[in-house]
C-alpha atoms as a PDB file:
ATOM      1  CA  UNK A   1      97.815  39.119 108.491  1.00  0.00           C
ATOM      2  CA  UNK A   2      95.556  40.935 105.677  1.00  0.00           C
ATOM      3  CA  UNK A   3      94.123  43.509 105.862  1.00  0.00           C
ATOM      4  CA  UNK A   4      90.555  42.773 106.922  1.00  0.00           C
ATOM      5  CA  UNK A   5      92.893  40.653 110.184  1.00  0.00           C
ATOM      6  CA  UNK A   6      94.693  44.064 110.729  1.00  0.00           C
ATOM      7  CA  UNK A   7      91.835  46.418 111.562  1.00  0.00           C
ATOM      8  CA  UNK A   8      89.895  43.498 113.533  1.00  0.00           C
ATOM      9  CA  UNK A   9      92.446  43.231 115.577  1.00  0.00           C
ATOM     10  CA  UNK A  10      92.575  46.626 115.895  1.00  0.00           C
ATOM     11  CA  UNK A  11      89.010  47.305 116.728  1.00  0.00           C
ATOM     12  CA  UNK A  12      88.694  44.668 119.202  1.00  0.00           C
ATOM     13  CA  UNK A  13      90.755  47.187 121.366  1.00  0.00           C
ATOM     14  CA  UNK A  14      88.587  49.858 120.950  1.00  0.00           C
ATOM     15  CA  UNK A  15      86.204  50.340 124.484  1.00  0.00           C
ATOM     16  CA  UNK A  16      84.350  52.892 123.900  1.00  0.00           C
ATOM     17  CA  UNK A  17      83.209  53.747 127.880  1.00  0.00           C
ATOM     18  CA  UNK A  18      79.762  54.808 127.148  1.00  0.00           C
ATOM     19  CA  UNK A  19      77.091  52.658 127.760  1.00  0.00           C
ATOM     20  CA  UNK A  20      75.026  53.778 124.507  1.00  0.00           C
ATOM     21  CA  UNK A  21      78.161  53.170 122.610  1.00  0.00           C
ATOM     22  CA  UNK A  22      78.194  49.585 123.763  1.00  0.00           C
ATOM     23  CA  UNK A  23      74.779  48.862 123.276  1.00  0.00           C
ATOM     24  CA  UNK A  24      74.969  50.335 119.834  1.00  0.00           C
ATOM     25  CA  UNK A  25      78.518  48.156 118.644  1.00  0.00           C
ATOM     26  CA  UNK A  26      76.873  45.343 120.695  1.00  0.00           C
ATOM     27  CA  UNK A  27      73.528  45.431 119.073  1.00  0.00           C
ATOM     28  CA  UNK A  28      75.275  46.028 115.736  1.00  0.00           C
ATOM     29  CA  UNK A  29      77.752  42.971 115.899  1.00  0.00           C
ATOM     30  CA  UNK A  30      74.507  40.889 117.113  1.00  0.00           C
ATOM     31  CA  UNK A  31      72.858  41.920 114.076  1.00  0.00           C
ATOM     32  CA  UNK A  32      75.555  40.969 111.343  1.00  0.00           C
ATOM     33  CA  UNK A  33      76.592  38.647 112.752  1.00  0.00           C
ATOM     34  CA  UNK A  34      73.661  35.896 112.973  1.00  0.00           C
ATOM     35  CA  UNK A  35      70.625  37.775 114.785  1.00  0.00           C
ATOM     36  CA  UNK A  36      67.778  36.002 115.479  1.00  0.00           C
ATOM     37  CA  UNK A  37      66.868  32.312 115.577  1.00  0.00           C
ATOM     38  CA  UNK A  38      64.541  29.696 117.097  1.00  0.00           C
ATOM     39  CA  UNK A  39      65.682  26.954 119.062  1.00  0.00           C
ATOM     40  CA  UNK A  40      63.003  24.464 120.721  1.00  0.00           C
ATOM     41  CA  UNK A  41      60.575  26.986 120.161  1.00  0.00           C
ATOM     42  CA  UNK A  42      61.879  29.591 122.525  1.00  0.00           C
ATOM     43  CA  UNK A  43      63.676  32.911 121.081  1.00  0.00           C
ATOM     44  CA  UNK A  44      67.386  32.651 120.678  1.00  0.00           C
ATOM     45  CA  UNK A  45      70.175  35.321 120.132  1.00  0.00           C
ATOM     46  CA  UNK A  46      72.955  34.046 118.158  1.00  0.00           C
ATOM     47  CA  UNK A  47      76.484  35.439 116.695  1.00  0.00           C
ATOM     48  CA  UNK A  48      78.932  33.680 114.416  1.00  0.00           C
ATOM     49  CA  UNK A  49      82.130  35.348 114.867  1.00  0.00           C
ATOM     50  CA  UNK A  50      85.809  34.552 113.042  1.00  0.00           C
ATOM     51  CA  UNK A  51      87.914  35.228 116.152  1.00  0.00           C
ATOM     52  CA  UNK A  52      87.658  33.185 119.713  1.00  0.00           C
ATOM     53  CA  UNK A  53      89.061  36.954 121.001  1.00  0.00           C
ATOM     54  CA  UNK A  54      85.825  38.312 119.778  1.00  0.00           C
ATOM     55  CA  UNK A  55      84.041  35.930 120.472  1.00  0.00           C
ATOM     56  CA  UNK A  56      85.080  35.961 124.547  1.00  0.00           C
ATOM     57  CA  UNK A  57      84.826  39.747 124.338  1.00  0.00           C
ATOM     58  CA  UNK A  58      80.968  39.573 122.749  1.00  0.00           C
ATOM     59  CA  UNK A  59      80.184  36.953 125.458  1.00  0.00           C
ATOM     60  CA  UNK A  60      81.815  38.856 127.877  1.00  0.00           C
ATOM     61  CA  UNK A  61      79.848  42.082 126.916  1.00  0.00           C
ATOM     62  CA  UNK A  62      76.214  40.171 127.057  1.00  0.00           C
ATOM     63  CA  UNK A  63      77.360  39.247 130.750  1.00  0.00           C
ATOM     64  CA  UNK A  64      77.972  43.102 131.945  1.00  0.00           C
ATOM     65  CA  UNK A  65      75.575  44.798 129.984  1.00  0.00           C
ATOM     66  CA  UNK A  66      72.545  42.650 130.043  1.00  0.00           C
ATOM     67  CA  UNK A  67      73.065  40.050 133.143  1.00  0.00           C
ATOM     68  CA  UNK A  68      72.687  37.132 130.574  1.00  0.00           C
ATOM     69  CA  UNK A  69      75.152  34.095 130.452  1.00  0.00           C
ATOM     70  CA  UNK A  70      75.945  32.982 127.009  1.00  0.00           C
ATOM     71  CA  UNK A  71      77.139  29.804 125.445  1.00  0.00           C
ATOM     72  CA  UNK A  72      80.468  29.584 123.669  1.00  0.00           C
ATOM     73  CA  UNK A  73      80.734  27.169 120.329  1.00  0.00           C
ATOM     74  CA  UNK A  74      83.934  26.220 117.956  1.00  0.00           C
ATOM     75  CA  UNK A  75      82.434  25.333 114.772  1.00  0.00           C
ATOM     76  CA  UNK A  76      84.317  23.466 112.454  1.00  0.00           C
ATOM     77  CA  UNK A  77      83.473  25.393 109.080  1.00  0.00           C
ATOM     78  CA  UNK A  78      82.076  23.572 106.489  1.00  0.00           C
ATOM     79  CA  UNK A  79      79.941  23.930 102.635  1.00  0.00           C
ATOM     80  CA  UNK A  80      80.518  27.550 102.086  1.00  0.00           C
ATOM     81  CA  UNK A  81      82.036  28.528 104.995  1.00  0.00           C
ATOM     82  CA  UNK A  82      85.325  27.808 104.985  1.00  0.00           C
ATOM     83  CA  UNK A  83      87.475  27.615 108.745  1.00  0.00           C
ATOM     84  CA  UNK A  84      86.594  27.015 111.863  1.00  0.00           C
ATOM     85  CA  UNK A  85      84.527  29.598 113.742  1.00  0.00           C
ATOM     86  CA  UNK A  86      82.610  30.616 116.818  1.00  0.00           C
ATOM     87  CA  UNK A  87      79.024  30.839 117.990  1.00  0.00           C
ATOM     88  CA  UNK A  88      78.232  32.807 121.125  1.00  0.00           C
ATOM     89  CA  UNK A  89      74.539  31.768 121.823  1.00  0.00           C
ATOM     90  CA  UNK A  90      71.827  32.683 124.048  1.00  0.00           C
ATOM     91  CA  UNK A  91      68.752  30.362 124.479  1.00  0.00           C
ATOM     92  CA  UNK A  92      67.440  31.339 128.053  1.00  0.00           C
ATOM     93  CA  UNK A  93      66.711  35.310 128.237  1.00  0.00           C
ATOM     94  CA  UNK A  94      67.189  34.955 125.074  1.00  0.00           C
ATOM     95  CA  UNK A  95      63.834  36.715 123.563  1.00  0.00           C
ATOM     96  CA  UNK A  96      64.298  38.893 126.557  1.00  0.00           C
ATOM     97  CA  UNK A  97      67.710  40.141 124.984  1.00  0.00           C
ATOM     98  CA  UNK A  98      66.001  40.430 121.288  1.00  0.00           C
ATOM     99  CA  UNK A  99      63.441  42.641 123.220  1.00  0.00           C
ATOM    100  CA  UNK A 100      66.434  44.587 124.783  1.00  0.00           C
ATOM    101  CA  UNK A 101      68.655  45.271 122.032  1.00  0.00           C
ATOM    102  CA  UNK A 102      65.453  45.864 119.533  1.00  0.00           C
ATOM    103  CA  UNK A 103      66.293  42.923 117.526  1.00  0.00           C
ATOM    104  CA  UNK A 104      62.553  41.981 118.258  1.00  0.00           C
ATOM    105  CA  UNK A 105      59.464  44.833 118.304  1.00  0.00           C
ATOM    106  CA  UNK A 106      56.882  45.102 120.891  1.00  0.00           C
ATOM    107  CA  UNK A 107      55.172  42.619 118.627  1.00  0.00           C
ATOM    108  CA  UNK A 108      57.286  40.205 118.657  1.00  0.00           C
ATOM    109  CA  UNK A 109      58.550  40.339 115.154  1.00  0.00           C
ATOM    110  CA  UNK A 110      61.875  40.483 114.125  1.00  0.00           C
ATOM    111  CA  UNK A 111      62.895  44.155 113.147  1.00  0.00           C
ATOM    112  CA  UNK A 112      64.550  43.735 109.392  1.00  0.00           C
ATOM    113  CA  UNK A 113      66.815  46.808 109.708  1.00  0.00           C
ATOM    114  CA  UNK A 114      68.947  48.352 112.825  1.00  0.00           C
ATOM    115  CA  UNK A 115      66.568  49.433 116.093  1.00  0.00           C
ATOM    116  CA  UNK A 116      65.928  53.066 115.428  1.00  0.00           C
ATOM    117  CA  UNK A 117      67.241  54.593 118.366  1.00  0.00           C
ATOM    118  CA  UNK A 118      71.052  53.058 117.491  1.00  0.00           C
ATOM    119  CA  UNK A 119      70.726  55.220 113.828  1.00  0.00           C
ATOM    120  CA  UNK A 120      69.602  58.353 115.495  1.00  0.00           C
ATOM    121  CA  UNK A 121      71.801  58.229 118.403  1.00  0.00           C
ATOM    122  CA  UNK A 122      75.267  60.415 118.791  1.00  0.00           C
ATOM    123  CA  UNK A 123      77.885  60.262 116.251  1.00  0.00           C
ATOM    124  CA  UNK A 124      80.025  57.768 119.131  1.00  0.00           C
ATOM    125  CA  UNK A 125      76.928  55.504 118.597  1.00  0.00           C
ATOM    126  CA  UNK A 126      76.950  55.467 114.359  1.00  0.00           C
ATOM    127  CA  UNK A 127      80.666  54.951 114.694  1.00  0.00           C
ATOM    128  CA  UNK A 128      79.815  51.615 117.061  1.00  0.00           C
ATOM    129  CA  UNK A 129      77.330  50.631 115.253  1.00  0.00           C
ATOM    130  CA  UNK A 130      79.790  50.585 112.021  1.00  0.00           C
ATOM    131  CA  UNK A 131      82.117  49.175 114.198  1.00  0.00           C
ATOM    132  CA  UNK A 132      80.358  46.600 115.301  1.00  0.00           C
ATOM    133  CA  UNK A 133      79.058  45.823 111.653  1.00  0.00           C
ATOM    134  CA  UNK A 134      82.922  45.784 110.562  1.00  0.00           C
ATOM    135  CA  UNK A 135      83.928  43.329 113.332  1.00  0.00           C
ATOM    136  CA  UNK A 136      80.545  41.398 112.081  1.00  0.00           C
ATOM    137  CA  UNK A 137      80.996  40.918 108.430  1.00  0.00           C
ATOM    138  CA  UNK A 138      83.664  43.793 107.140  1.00  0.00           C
ATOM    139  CA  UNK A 139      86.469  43.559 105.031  1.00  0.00           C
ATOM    140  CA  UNK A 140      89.026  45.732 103.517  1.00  0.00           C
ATOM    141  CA  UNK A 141      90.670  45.411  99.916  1.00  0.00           C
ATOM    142  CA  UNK A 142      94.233  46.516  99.101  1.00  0.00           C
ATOM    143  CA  UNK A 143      94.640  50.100  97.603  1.00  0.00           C
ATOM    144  CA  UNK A 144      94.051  50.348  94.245  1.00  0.00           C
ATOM    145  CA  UNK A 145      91.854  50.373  91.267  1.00  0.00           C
ATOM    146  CA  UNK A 146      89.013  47.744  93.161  1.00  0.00           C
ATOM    147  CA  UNK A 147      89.675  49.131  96.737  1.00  0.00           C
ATOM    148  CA  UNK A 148      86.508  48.817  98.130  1.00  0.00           C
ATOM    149  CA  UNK A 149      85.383  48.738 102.527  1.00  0.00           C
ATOM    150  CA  UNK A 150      82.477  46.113 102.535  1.00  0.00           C
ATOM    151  CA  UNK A 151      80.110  44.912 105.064  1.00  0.00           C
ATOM    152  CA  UNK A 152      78.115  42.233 103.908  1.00  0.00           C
ATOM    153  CA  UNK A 153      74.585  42.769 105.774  1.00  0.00           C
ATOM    154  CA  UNK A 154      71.272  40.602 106.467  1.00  0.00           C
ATOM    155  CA  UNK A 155      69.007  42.365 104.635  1.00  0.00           C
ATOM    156  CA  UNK A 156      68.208  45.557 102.692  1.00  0.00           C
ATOM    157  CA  UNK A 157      66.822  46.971 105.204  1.00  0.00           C
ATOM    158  CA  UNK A 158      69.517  46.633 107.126  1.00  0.00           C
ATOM    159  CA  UNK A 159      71.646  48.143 104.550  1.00  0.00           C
ATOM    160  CA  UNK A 160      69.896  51.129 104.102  1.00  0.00           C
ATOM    161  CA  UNK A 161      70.368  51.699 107.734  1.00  0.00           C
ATOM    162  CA  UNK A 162      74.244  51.072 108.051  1.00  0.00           C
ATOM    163  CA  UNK A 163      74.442  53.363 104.811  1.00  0.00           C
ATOM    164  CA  UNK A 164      71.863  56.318 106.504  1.00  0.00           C
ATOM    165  CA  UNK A 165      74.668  55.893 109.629  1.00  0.00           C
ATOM    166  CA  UNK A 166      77.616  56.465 107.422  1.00  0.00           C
ATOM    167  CA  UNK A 167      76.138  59.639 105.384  1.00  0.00           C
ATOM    168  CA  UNK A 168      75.358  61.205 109.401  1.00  0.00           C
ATOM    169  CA  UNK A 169      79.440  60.252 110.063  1.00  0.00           C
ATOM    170  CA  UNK A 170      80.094  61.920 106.430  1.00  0.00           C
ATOM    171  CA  UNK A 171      81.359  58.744 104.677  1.00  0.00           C
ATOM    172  CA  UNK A 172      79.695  58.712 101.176  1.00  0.00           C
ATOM    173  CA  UNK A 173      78.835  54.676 102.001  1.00  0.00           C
ATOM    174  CA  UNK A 174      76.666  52.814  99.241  1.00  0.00           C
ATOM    175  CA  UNK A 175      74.061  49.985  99.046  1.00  0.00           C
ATOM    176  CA  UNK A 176      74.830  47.260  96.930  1.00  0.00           C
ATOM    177  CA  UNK A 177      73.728  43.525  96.126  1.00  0.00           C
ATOM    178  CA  UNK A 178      76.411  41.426  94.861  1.00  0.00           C
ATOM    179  CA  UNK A 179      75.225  37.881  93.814  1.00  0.00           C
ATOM    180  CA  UNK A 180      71.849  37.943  96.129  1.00  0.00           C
ATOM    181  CA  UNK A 181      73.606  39.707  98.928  1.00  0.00           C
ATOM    182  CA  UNK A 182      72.784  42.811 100.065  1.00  0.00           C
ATOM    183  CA  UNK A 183      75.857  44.986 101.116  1.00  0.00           C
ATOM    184  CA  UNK A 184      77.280  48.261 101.931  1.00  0.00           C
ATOM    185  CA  UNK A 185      80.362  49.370  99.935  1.00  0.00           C
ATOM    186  CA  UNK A 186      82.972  52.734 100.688  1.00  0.00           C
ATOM    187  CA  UNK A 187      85.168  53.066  97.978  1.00  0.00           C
ATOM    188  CA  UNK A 188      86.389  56.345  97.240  1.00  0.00           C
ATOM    189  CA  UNK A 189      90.454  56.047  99.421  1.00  0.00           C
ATOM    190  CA  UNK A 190      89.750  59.236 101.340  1.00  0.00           C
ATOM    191  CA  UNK A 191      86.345  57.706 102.305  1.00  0.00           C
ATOM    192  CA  UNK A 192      87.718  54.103 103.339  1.00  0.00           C
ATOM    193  CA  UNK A 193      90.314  55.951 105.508  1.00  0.00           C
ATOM    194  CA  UNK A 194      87.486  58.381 106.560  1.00  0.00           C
ATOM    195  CA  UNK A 195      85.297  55.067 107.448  1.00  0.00           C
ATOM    196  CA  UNK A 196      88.122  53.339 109.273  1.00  0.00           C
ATOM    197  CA  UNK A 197      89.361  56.299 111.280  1.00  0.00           C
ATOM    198  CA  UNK A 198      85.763  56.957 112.634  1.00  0.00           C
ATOM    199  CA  UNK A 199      85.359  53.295 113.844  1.00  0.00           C
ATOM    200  CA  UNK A 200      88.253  54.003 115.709  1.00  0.00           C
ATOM    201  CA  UNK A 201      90.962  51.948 113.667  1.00  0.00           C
ATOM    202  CA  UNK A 202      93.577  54.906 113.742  1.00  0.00           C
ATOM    203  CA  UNK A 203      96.426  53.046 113.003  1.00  0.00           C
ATOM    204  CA  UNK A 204      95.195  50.774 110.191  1.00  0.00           C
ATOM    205  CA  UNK A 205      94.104  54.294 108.528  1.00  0.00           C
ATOM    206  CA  UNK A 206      96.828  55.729 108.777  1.00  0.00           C
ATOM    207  CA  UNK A 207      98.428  52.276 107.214  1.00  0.00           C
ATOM    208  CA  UNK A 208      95.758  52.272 104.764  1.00  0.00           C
ATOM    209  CA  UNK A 209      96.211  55.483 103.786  1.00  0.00           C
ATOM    210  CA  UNK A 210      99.949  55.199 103.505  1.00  0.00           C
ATOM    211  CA  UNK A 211      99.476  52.555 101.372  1.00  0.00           C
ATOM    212  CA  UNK A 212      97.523  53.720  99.350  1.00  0.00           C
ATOM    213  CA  UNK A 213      99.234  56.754  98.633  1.00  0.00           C
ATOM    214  CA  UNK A 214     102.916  54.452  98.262  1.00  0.00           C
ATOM    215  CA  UNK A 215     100.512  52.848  95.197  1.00  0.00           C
ATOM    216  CA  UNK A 216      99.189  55.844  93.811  1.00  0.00           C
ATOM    217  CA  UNK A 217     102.801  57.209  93.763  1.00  0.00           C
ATOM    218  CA  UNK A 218     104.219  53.859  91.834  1.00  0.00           C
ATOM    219  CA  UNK A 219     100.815  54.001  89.356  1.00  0.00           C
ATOM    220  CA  UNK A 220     102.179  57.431  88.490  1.00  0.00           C
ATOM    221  CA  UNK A 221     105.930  56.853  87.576  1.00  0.00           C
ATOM    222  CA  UNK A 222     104.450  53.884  85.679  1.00  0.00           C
ATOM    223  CA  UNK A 223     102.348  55.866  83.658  1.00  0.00           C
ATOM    224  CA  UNK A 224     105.217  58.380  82.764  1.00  0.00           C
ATOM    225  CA  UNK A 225     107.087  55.780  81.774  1.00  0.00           C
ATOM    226  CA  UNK A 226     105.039  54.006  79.363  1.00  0.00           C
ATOM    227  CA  UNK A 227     104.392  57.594  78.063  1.00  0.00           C
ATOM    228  CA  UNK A 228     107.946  57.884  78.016  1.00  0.00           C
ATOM    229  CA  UNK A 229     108.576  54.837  76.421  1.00  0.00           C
ATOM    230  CA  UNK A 230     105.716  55.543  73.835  1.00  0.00           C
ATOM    231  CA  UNK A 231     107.216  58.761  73.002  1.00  0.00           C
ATOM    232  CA  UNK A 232     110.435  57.253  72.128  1.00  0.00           C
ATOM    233  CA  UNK A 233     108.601  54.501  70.589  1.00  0.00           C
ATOM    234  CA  UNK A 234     106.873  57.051  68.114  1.00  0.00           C
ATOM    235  CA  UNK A 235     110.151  59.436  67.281  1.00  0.00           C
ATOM    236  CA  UNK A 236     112.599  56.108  66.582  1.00  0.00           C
ATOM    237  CA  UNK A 237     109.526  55.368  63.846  1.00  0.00           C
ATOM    238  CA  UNK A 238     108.978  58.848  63.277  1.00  0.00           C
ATOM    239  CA  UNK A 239     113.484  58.579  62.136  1.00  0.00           C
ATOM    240  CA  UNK A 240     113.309  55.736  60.619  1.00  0.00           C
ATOM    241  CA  UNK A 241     110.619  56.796  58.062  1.00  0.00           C
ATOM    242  CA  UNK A 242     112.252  60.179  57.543  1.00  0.00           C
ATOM    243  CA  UNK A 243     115.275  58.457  56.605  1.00  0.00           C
ATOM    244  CA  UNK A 244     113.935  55.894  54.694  1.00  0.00           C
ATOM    245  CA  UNK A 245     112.355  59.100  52.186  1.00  0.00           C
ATOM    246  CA  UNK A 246     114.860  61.016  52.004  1.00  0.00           C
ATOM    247  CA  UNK A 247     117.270  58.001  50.938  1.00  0.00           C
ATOM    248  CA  UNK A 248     114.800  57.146  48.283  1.00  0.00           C
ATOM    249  CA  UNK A 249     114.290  61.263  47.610  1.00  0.00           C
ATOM    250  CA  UNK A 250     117.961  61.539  46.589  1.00  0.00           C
ATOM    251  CA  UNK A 251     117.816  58.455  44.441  1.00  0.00           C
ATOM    252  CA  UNK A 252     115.043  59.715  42.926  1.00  0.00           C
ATOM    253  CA  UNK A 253     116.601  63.027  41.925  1.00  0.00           C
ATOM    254  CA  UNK A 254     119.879  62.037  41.230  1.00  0.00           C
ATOM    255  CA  UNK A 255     121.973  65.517  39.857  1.00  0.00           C
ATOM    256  CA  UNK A 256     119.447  67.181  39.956  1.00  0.00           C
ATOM    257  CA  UNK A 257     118.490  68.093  43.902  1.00  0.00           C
ATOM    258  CA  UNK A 258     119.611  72.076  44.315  1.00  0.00           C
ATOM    259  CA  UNK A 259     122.755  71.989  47.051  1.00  0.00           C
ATOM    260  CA  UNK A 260     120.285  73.727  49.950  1.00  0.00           C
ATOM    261  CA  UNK A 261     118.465  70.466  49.614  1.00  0.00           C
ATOM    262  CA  UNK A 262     120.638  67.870  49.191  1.00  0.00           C
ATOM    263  CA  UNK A 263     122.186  69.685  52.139  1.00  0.00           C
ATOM    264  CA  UNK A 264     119.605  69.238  54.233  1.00  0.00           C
ATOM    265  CA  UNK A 265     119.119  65.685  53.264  1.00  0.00           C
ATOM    266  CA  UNK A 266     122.508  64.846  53.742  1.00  0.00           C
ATOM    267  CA  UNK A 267     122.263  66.233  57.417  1.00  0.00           C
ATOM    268  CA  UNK A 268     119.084  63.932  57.859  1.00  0.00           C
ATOM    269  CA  UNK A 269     120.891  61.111  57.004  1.00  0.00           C
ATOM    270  CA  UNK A 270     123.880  61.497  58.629  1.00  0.00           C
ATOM    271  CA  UNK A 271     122.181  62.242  61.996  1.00  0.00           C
ATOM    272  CA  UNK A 272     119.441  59.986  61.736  1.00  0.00           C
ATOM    273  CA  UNK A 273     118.617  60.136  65.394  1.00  0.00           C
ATOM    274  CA  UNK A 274     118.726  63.626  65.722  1.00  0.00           C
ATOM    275  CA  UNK A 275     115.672  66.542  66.074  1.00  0.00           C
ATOM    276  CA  UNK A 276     115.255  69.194  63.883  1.00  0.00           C
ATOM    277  CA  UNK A 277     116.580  71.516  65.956  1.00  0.00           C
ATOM    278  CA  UNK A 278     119.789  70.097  66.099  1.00  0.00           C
ATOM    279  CA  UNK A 279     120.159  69.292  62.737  1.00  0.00           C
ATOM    280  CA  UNK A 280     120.140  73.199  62.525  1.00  0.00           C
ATOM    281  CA  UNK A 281     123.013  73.692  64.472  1.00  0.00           C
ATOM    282  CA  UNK A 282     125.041  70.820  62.769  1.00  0.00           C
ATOM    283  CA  UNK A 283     124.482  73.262  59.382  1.00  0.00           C
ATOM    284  CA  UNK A 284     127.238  75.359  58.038  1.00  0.00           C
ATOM    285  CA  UNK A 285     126.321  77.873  58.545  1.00  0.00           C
ATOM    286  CA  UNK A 286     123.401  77.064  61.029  1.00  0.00           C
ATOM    287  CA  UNK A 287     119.875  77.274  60.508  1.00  0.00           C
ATOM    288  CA  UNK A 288     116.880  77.300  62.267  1.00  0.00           C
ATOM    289  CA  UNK A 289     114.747  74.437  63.176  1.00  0.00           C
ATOM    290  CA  UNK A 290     112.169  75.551  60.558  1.00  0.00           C
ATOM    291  CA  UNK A 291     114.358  76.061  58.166  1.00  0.00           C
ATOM    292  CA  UNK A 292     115.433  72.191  58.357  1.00  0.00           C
ATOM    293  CA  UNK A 293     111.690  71.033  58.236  1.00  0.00           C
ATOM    294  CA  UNK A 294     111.647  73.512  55.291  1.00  0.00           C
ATOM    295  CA  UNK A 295     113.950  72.335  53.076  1.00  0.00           C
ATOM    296  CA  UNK A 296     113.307  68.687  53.618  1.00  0.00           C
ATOM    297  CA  UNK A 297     109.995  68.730  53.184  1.00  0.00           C
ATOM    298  CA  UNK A 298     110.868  70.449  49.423  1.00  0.00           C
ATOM    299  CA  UNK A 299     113.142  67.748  48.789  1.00  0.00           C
ATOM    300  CA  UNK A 300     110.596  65.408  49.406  1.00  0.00           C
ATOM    301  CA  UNK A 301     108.009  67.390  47.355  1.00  0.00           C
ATOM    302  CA  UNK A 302     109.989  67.273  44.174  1.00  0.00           C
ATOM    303  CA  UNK A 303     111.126  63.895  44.417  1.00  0.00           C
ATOM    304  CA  UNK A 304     107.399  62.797  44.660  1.00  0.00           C
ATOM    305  CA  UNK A 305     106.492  64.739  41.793  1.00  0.00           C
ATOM    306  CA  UNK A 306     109.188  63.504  39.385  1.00  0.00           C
ATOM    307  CA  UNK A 307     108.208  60.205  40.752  1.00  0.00           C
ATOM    308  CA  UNK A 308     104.697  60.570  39.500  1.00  0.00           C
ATOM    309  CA  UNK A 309     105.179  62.423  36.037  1.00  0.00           C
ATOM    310  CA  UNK A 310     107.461  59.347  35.525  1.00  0.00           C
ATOM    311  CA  UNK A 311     105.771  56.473  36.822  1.00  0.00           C
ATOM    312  CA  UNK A 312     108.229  55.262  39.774  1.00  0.00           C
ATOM    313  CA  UNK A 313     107.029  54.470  43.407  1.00  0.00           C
ATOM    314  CA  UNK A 314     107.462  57.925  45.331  1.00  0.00           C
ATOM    315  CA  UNK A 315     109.421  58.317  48.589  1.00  0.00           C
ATOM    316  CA  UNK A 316     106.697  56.369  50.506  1.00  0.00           C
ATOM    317  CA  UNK A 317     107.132  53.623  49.394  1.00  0.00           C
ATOM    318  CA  UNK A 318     110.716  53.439  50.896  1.00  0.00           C
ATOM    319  CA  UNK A 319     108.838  53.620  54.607  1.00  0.00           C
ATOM    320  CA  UNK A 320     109.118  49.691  56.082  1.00  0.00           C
ATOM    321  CA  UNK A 321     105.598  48.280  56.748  1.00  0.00           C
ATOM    322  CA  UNK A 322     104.597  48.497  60.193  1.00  0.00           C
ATOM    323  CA  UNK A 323     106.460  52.023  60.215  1.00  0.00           C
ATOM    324  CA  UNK A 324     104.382  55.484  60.343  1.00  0.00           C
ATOM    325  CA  UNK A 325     105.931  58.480  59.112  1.00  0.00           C
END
């Protein structure tokens, strides 16, 4: 199952006992899910859900809380929307539901964003109305770089009011429009654990949150080692060039490199892999780290400068291309 499966499942559990708490998820799933539409000119309540199981539960819910008896649908998806899903309608009652849930004013018009009493209700009722929203139109991303919680709403309005409900539960939640669709988007992974916890999806946080720290964990040692191997990378070059300078140094000079220097470029050579540091201790007798650099950096000094007062290439030339020193 993915992800988005996991926690549905999940919150399809959850019963919250309170009846405010049910109105609110209920009213919630109503409105992502479909809302409002007209049907031989009478009022009709619709939702188009992805599971039968919510589906059944929705219809089920309509029955206890408002006395109404809803139809049940399989639609075969088609166009756009891919899979089958499932309408749970209500034509008769139906704009005496809208009226009910305050998907439909005292006027008579359709309200655009969530009734107000659901966002100023009790933190149980923002965490069913998210809930409801997620079992709606949610999803969940894997951990990582794009991990994002989405709920994909009607309208802007009703965006702004799913993202006022998350700020009151403390998740930083964002509105967004993404190709002409208005959403609401967590993405910080302490928030989208924060966000999934509160809608009462305990175990798929603490999944989520698992996960997520199992990646952030790998992304690390990755990173270490490509420094790693970059560092390596750099001081094989780094050995290579030194090499390659001293060789030509010595050419260069012939007799006439002092015996501290051609010393010291001997050791380079000889232990071409080596640091400076333990070139020192390979010295007779040893010598410091500095004292290495020292010296070969005089030998390459001179070398240059007899180069130059007679015309040859210096020392780096001898570096291959597509080798820094």
């Amino acid at each position: 199952m993915s992800l988005t499966a996991d926690v549905k499942a999940e919150l399809i559990t959850v019963r919250d006992p309170r009846p405010t708490a049910r109105v609110a998820e209920l009213t919630s799933l109503l409105r992502f899910s479909g809302g409002l539409h007209s049907i031989a000119n009478r009022v009709a309540v619709e939702a188009e859900l992805d599971s039968d199981i919510l589906a059944r539960r929705t219809a089920r819910d309509l029955v206890e809380l408002y006395g109404v008896r809803p139809e049940l649908v399989h639609v075969q998806g088609s166009g756009a929307r891919g899979g089958s899903h499932y309408a749970v309608r209500v034509i008769d009652g139906g704009e005496t539901l809208a009226r009910q849930t305050g998907l439909l004013d005292q006027r008579r018009r359709p309200v655009r964003g969530l009734p107000n009493k659901l966002t100023t209700g009790s933190r149980g009722d923002l965490a069913a109305v998210w809930r409801g929203a997620f079992l709606a139109a949610g999803s969940l991303s894997e951990p990582g770089r794009s991990a994002a919680l989405e709920i994909t709403c009607p309208s802007p309005e009703a965006a702004m009011a799913l993202v006022g409900a998350a700020h009151r539960l403390g998740i930083p939640g964002k509105a967004r429009e993404v190709r002409g669709v208005p959403r609401v988007v967590v993405r910080e992974g302490e928030a989208i654990r924060a966000a999934l916890a509160a809608m009462g999806a305990e175990r798929a946080a603490a999944e989520w949150d698992q996960l997520r720290q199992r990646r952030e964990v790998r992304a690390g040692v990755n990173r270490l080692v490509n420094f790693d191997d970059a560092n390596l990378r750099r001081s094989a070059q780094a050995a290579v060039a030194a090499c390659a300078r001293v060789e030509r140094a010595l050419e260069i000079l012939g007799d006439e490199v002092p015996d501290h220097l051609r010393e010291a470029g001997d050791l380079r050579l000889a232990h071409r892999d080596a640091s400076l540091d333990e070139l020192g201790h390979h010295a007779d007798p040893p010598l410091t780290k500095d004292a290495v650099a020292g010296r070969i950096r005089r030998l390459l000094a001179m070398a240059d400068k007899k180069a130059d007062a007679e015309g040859l290439p210096g020392t780096e030339s001898a570096v291959p291309a597509g080798i820094e020193d």
